[in-house]
C-alpha atoms as a PDB file:
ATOM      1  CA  UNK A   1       0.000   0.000   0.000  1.00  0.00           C
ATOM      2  CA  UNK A   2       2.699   2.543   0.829  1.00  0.00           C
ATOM      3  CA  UNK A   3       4.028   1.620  -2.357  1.00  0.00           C
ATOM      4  CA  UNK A   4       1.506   2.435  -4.394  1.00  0.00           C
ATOM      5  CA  UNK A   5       0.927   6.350  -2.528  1.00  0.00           C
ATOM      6  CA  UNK A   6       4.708   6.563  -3.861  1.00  0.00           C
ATOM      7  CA  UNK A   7       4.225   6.062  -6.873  1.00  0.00           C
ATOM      8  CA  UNK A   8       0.915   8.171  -6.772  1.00  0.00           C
ATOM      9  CA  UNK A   9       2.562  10.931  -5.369  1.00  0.00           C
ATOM     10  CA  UNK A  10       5.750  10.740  -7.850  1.00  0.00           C
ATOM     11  CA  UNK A  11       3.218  10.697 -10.687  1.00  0.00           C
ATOM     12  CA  UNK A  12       1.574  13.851  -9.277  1.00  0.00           C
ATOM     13  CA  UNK A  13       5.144  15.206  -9.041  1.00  0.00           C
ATOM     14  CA  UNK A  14       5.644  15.522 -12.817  1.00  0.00           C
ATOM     15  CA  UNK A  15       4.691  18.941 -13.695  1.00  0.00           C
ATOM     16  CA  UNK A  16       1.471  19.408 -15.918  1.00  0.00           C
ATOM     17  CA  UNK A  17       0.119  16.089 -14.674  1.00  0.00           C
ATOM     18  CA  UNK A  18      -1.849  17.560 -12.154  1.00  0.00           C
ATOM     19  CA  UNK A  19      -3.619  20.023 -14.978  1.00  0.00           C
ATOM     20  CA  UNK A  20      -3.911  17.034 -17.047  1.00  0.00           C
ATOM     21  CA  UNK A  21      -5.718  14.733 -14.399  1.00  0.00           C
ATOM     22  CA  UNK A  22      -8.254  18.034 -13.989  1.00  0.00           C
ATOM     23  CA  UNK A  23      -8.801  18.478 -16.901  1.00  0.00           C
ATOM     24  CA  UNK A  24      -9.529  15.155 -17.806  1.00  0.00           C
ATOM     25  CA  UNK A  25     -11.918  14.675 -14.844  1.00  0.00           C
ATOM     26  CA  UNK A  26     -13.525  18.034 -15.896  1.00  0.00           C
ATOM     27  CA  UNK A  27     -14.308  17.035 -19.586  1.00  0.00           C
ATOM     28  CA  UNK A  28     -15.941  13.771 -18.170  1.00  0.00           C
ATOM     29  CA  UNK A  29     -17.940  15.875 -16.115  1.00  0.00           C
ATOM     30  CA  UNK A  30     -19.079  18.339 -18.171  1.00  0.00           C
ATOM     31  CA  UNK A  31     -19.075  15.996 -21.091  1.00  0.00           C
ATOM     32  CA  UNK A  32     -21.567  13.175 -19.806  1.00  0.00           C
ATOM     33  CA  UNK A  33     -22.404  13.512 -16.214  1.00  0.00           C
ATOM     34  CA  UNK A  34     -24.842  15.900 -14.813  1.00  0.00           C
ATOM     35  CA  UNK A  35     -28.231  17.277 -16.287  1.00  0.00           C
ATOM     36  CA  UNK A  36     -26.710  20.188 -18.558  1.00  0.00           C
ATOM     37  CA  UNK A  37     -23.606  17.603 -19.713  1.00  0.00           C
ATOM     38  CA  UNK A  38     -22.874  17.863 -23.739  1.00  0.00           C
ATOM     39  CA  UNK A  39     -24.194  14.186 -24.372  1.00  0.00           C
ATOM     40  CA  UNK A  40     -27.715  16.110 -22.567  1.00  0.00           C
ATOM     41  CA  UNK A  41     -27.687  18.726 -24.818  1.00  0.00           C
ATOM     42  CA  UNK A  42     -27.144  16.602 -27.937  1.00  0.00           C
ATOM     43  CA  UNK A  43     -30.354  14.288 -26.559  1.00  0.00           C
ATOM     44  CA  UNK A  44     -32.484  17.576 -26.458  1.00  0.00           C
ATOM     45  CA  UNK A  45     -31.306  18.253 -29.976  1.00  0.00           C
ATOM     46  CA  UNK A  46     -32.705  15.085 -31.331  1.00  0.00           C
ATOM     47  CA  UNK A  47     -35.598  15.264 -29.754  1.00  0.00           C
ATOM     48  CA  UNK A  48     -36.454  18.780 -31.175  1.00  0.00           C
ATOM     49  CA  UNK A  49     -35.651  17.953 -34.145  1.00  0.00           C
ATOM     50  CA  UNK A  50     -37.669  14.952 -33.821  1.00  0.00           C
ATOM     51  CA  UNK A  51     -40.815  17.316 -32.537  1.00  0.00           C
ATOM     52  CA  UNK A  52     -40.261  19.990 -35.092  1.00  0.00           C
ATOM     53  CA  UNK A  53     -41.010  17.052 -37.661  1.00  0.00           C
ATOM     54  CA  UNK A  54     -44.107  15.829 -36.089  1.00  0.00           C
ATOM     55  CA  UNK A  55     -45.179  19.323 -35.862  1.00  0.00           C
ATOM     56  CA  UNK A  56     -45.112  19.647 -39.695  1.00  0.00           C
ATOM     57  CA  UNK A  57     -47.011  16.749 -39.931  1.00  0.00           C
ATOM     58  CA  UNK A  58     -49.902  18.005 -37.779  1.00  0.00           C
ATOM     59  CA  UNK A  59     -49.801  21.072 -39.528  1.00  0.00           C
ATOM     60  CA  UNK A  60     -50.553  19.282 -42.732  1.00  0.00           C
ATOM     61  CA  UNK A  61     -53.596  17.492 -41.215  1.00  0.00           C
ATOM     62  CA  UNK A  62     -54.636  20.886 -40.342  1.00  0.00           C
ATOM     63  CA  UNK A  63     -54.373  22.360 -43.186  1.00  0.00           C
ATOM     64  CA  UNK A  64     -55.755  19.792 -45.195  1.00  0.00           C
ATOM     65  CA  UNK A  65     -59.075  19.275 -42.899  1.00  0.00           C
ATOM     66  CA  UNK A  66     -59.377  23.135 -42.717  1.00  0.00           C
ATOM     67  CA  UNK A  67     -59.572  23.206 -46.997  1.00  0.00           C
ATOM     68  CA  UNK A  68     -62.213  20.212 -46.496  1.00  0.00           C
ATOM     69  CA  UNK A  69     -64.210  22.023 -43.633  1.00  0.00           C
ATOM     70  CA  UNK A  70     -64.361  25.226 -46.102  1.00  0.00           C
ATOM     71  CA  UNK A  71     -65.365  22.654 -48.916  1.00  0.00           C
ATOM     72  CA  UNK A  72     -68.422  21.451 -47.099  1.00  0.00           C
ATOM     73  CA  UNK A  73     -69.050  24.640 -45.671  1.00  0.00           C
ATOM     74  CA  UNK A  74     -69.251  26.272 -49.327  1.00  0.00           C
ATOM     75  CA  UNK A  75     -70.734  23.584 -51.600  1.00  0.00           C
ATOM     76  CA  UNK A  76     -73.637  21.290 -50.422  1.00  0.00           C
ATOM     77  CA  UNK A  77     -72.045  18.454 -53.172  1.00  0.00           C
ATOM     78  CA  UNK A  78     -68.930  18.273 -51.143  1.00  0.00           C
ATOM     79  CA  UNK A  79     -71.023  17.662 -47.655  1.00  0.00           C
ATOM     80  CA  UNK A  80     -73.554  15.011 -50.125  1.00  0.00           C
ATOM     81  CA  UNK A  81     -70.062  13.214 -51.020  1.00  0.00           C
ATOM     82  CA  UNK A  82     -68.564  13.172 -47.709  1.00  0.00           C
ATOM     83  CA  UNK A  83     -71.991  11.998 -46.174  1.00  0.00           C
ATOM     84  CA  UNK A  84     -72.239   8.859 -48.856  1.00  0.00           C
ATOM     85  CA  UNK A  85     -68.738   8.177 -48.542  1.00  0.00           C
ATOM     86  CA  UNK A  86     -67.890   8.074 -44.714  1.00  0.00           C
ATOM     87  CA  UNK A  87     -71.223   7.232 -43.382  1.00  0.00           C
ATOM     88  CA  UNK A  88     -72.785   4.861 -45.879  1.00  0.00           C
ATOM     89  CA  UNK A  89     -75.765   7.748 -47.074  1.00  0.00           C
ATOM     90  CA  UNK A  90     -78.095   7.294 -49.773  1.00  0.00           C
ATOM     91  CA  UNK A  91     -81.150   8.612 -51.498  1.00  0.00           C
ATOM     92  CA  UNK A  92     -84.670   6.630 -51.757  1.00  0.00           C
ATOM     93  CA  UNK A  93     -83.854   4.764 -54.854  1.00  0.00           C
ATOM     94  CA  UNK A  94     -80.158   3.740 -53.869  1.00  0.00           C
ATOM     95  CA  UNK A  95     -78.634   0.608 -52.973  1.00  0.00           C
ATOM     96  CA  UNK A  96     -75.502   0.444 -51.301  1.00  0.00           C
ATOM     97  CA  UNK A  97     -72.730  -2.558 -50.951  1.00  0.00           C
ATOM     98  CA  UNK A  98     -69.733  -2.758 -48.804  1.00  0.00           C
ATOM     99  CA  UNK A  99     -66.997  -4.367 -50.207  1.00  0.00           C
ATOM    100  CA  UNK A 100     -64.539  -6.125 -47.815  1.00  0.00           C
ATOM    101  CA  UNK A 101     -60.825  -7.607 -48.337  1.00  0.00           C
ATOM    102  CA  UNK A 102     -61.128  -9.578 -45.097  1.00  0.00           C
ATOM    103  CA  UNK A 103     -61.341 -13.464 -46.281  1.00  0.00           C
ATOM    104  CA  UNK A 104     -62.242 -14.762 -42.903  1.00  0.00           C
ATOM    105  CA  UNK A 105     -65.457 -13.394 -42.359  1.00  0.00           C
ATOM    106  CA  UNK A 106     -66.374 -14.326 -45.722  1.00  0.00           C
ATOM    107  CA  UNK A 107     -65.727 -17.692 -44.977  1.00  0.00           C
ATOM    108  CA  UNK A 108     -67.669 -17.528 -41.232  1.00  0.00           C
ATOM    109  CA  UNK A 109     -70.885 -16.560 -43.245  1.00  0.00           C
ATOM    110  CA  UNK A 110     -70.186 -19.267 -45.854  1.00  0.00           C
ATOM    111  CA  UNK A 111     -70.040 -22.115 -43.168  1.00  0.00           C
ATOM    112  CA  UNK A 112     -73.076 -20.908 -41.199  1.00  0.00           C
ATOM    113  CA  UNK A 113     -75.262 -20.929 -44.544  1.00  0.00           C
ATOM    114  CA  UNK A 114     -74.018 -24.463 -45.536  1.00  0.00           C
ATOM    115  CA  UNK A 115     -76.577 -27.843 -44.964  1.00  0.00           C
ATOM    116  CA  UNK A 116     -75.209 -31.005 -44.056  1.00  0.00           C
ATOM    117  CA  UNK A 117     -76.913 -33.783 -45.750  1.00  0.00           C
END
């Protein structure tokens, strides 16, 4: 043990090492411990960056939903269209029919309508 505070102290004794061993424990500090370290700061970045993107792309809904609202606002065609498209509208003499991708439920219906002889 006594060796090793020699040598500690005969390191020390070099001149500059002592800035050197400060300044090395003072980037590593300020570089990635603590709340306002530089590895912080470059987290915060990313992130903004990462908002600022999803900000333009809420900004698009919203502009694109505002030019709709005005549509159906202004022309009773554009409110008739939205009305048969989204909610499944019609007129008197209509007939509507929902088309559907989803294979399963076709086949469900197909085996409750089947007769075993």
């Amino acid at each position: 043990m006594k060796k090793i505070k020699e040598t500690i102290k005969a390191f020390l004794a070099i001149p500059f090492v002592k800035y050197g061993v400060v300044l090395v424990i003072g980037v590593v500090l300020i570089g990635f411990v603590g709340s306002n370290s530089i590895w912080g700061h470059f987290r915060n970045k990313m992130r903004i960056s990462e908002l600022k993107d999803e900000i333009e792309h809420y900004e698009g809904e919203y502009r694109r939903d505002q030019t709709q609202i005005h549509q159906l606002q202004s022309n009773t065609k554009a409110m008739e269209k939205v009305a048969r498209e989204r909610f499944f509208m019609k007129t008197d003499e209509e007939d509507i029919f929902v088309l559907s991708d989803d294979q399963r439920e076709f086949q469900q219906k197909n085996s409750k309508d089947e007769t075993i002889e």
